[in-house]
PDB file of N, CA and C in Angstrom:
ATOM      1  N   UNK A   1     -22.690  42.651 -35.517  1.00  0.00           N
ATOM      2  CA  UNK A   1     -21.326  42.125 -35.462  1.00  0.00           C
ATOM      3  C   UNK A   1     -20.999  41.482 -36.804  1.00  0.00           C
ATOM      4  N   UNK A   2     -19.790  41.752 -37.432  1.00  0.00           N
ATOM      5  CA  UNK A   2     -19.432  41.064 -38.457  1.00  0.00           C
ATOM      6  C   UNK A   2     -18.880  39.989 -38.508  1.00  0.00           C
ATOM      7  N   UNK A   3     -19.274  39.164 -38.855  1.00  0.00           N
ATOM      8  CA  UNK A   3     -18.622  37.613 -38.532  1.00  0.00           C
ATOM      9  C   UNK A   3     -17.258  37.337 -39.701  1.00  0.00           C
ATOM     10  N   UNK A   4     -18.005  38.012 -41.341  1.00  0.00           N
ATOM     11  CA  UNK A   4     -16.758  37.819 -42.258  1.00  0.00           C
ATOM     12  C   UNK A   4     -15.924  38.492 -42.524  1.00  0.00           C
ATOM     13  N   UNK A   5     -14.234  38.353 -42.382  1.00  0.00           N
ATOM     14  CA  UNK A   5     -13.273  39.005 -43.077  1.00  0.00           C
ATOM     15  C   UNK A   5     -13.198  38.581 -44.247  1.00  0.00           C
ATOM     16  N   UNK A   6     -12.273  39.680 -44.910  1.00  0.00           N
ATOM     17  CA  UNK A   6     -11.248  39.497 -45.868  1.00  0.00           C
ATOM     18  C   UNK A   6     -10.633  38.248 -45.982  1.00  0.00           C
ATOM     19  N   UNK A   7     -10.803  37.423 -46.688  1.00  0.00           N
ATOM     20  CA  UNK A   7      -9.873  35.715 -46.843  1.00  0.00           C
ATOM     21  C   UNK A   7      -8.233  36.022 -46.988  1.00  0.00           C
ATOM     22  N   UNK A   8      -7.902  37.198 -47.431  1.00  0.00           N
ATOM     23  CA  UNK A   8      -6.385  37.697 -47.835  1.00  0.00           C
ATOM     24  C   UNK A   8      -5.967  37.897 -46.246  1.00  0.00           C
ATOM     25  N   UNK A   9      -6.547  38.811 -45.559  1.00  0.00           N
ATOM     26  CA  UNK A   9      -6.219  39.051 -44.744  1.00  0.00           C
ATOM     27  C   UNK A   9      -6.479  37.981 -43.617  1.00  0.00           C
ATOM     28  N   UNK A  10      -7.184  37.635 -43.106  1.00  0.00           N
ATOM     29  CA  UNK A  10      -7.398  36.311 -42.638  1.00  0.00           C
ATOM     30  C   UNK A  10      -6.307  35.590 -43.317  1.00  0.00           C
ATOM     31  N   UNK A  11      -6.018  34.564 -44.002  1.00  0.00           N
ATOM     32  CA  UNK A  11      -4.948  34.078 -44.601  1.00  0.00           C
ATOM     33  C   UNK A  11      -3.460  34.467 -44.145  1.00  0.00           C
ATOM     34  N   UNK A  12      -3.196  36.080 -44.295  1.00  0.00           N
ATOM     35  CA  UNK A  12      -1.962  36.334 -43.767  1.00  0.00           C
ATOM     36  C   UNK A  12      -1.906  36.188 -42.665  1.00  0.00           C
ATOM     37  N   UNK A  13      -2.932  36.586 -41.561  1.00  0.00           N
ATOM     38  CA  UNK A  13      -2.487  36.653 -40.474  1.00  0.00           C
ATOM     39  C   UNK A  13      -2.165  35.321 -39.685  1.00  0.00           C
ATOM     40  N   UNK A  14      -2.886  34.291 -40.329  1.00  0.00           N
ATOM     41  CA  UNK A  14      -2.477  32.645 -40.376  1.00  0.00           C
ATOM     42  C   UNK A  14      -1.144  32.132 -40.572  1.00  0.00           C
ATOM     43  N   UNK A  15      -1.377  32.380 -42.035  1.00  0.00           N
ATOM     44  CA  UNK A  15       0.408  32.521 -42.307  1.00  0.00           C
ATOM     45  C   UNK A  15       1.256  32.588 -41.605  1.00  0.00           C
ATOM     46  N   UNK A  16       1.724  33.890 -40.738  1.00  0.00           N
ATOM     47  CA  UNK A  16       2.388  34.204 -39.803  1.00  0.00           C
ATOM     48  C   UNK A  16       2.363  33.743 -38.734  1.00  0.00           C
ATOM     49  N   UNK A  17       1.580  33.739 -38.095  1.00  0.00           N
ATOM     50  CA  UNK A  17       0.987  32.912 -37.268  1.00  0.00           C
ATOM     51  C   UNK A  17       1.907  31.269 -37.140  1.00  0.00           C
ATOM     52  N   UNK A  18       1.701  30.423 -38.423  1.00  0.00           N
ATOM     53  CA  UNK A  18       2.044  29.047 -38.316  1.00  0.00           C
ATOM     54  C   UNK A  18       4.007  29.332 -39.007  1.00  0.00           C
ATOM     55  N   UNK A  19       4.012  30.222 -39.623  1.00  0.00           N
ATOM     56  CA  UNK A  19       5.538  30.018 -40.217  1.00  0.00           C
ATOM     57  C   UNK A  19       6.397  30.958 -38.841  1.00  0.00           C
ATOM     58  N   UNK A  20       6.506  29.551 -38.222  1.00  0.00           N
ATOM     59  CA  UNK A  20       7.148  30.093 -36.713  1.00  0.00           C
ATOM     60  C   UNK A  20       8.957  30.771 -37.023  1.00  0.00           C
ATOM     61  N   UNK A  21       9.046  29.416 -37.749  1.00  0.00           N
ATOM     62  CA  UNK A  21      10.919  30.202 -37.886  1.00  0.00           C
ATOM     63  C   UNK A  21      10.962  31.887 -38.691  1.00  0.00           C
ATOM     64  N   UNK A  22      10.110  32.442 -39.414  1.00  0.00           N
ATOM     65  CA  UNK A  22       9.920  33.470 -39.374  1.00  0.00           C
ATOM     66  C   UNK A  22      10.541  33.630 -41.103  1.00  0.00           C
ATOM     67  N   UNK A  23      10.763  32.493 -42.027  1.00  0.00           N
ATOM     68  CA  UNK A  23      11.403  32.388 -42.875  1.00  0.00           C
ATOM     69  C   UNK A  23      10.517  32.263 -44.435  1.00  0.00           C
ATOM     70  N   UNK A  24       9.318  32.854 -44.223  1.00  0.00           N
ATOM     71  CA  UNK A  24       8.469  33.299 -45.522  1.00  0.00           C
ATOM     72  C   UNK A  24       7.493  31.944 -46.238  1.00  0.00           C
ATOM     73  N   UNK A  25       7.737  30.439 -45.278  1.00  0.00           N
ATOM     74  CA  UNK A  25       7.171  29.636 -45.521  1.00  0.00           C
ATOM     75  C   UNK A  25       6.814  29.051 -44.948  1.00  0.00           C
ATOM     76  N   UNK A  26       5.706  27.977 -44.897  1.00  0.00           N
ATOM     77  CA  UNK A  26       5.375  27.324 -43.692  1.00  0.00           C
ATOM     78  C   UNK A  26       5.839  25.711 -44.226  1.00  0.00           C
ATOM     79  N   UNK A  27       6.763  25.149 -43.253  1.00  0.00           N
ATOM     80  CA  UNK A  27       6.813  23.755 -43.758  1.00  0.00           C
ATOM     81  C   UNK A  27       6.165  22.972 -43.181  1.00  0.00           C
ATOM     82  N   UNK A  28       6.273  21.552 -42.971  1.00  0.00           N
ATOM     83  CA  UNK A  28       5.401  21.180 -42.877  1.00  0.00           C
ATOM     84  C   UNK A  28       5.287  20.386 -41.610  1.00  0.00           C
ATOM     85  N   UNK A  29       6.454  20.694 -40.625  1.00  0.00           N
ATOM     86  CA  UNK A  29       6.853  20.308 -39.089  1.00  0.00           C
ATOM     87  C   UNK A  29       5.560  21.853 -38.712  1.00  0.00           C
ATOM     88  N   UNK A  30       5.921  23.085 -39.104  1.00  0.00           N
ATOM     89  CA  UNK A  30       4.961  24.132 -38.788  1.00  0.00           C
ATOM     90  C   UNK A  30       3.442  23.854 -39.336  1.00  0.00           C
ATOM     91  N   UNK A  31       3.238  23.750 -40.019  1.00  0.00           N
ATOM     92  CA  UNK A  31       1.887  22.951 -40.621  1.00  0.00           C
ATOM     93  C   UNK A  31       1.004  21.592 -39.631  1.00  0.00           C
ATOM     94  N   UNK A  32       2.337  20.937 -39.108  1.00  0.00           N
ATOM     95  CA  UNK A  32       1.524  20.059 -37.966  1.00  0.00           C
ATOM     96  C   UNK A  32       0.755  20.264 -37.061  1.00  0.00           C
ATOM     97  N   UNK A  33       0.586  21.633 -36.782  1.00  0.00           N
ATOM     98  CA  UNK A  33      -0.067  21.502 -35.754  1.00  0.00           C
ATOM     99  C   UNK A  33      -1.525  22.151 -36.414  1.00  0.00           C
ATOM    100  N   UNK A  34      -1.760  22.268 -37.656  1.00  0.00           N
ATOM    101  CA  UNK A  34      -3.172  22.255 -38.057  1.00  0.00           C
ATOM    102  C   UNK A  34      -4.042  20.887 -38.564  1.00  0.00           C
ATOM    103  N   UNK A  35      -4.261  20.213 -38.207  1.00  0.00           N
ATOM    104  CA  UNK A  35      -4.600  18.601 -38.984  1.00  0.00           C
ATOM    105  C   UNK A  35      -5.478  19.227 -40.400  1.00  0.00           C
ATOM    106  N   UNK A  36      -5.880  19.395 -40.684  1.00  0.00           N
ATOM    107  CA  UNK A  36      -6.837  20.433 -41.580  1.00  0.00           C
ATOM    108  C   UNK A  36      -5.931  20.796 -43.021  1.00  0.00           C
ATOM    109  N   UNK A  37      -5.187  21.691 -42.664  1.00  0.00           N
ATOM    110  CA  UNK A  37      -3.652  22.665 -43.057  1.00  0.00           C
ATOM    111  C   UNK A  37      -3.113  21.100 -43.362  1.00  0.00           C
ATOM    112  N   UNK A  38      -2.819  20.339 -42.524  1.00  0.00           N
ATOM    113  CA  UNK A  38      -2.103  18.922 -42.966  1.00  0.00           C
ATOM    114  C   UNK A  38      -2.724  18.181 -44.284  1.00  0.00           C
ATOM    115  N   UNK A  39      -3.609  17.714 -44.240  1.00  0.00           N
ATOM    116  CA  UNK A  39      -4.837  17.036 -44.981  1.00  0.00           C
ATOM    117  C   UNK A  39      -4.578  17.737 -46.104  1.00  0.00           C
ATOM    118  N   UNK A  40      -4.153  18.963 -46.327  1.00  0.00           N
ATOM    119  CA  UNK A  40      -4.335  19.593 -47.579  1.00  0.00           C
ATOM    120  C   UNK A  40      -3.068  20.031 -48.307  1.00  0.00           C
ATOM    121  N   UNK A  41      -2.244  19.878 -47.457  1.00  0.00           N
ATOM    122  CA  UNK A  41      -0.079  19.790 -47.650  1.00  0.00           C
ATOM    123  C   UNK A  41       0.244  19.569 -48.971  1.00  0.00           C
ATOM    124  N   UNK A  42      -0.286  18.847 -49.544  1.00  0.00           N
ATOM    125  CA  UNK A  42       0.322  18.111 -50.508  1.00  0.00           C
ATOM    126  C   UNK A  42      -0.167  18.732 -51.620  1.00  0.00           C
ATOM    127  N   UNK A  43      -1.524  18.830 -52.135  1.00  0.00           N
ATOM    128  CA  UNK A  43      -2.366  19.576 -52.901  1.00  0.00           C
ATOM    129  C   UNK A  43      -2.134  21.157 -52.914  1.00  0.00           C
ATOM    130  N   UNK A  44      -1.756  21.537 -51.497  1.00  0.00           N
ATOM    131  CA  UNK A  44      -1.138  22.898 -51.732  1.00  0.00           C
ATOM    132  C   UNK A  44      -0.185  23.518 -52.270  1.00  0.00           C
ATOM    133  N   UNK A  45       0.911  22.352 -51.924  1.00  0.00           N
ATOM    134  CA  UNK A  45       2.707  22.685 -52.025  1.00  0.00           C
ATOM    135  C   UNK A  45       2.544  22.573 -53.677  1.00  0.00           C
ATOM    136  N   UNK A  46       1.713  23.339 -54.702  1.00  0.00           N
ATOM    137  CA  UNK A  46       2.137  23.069 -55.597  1.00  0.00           C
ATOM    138  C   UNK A  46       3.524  22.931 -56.562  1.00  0.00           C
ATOM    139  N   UNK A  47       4.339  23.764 -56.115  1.00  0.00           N
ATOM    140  CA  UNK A  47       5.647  23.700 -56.797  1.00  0.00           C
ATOM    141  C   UNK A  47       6.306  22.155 -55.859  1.00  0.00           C
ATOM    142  N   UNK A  48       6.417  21.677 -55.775  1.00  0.00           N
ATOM    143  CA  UNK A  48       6.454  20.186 -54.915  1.00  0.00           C
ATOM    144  C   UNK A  48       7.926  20.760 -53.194  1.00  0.00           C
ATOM    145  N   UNK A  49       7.912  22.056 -53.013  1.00  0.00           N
ATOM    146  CA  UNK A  49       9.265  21.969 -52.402  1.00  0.00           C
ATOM    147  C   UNK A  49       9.032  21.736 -50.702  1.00  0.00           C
ATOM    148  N   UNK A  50       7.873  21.278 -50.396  1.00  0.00           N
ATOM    149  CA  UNK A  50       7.997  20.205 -49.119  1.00  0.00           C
ATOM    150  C   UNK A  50       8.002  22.158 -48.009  1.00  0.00           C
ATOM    151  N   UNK A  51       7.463  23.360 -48.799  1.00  0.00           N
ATOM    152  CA  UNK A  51       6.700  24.067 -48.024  1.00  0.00           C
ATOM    153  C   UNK A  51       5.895  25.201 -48.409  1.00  0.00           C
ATOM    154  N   UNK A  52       5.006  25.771 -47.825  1.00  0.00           N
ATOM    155  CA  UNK A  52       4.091  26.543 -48.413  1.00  0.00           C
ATOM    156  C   UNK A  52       4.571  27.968 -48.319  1.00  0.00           C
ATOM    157  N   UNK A  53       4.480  28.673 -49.420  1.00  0.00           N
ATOM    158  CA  UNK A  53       4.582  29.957 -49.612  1.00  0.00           C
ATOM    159  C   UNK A  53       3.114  30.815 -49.163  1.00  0.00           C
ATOM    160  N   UNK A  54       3.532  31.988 -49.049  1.00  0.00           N
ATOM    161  CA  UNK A  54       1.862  33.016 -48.761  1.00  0.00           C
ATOM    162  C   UNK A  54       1.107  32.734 -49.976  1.00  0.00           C
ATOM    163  N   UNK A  55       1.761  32.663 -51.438  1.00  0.00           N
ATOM    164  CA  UNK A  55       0.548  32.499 -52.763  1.00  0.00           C
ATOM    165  C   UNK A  55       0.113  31.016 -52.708  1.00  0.00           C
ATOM    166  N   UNK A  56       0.605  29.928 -51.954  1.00  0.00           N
ATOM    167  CA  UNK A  56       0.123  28.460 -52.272  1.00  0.00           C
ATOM    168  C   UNK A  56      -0.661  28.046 -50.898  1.00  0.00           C
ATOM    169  N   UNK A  57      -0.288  29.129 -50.099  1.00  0.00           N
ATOM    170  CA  UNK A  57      -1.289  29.110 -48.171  1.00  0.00           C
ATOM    171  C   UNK A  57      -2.916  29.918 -48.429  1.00  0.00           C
ATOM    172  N   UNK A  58      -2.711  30.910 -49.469  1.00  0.00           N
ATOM    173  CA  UNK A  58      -3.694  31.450 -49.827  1.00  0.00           C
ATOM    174  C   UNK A  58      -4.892  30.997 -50.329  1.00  0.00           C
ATOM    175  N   UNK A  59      -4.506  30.279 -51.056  1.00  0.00           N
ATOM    176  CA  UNK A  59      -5.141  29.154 -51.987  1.00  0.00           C
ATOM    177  C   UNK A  59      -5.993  28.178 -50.854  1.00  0.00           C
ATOM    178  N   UNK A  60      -5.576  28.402 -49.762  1.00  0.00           N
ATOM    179  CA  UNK A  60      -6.172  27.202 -48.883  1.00  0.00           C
ATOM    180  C   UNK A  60      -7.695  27.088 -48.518  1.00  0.00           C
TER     181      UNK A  60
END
């Protein structure tokens, strides 16, 4: 059994997953419900705009 994916793919399917309004970012009301994903909000959102894109969720 393979335990490891792809981190890209893994990643997207997260992505989607948490960016509920369906609008290409995850903010950070959608982000609440990872405490983890939270903890790391700030350090992620590098461009500072209060939500995460797929290239700054990737990074995670």
């Amino acid at each position: 059994i393979a335990l490891a994916s792809s981190s890209a793919a893994f990643a997207a399917t997260d992505f989607d997953t948490l960016d509920v309004d369906g609008n290409g970012a995850i903010s950070q009301s959608e982000a609440s419900v990872d405490a983890e994903l939270m903890s790391k909000f700030a350090e992620l959102d590098t461009d500072g705009n209060g939500e995460l894109s797929k290239a700054e969720f990737a990074k995670a």
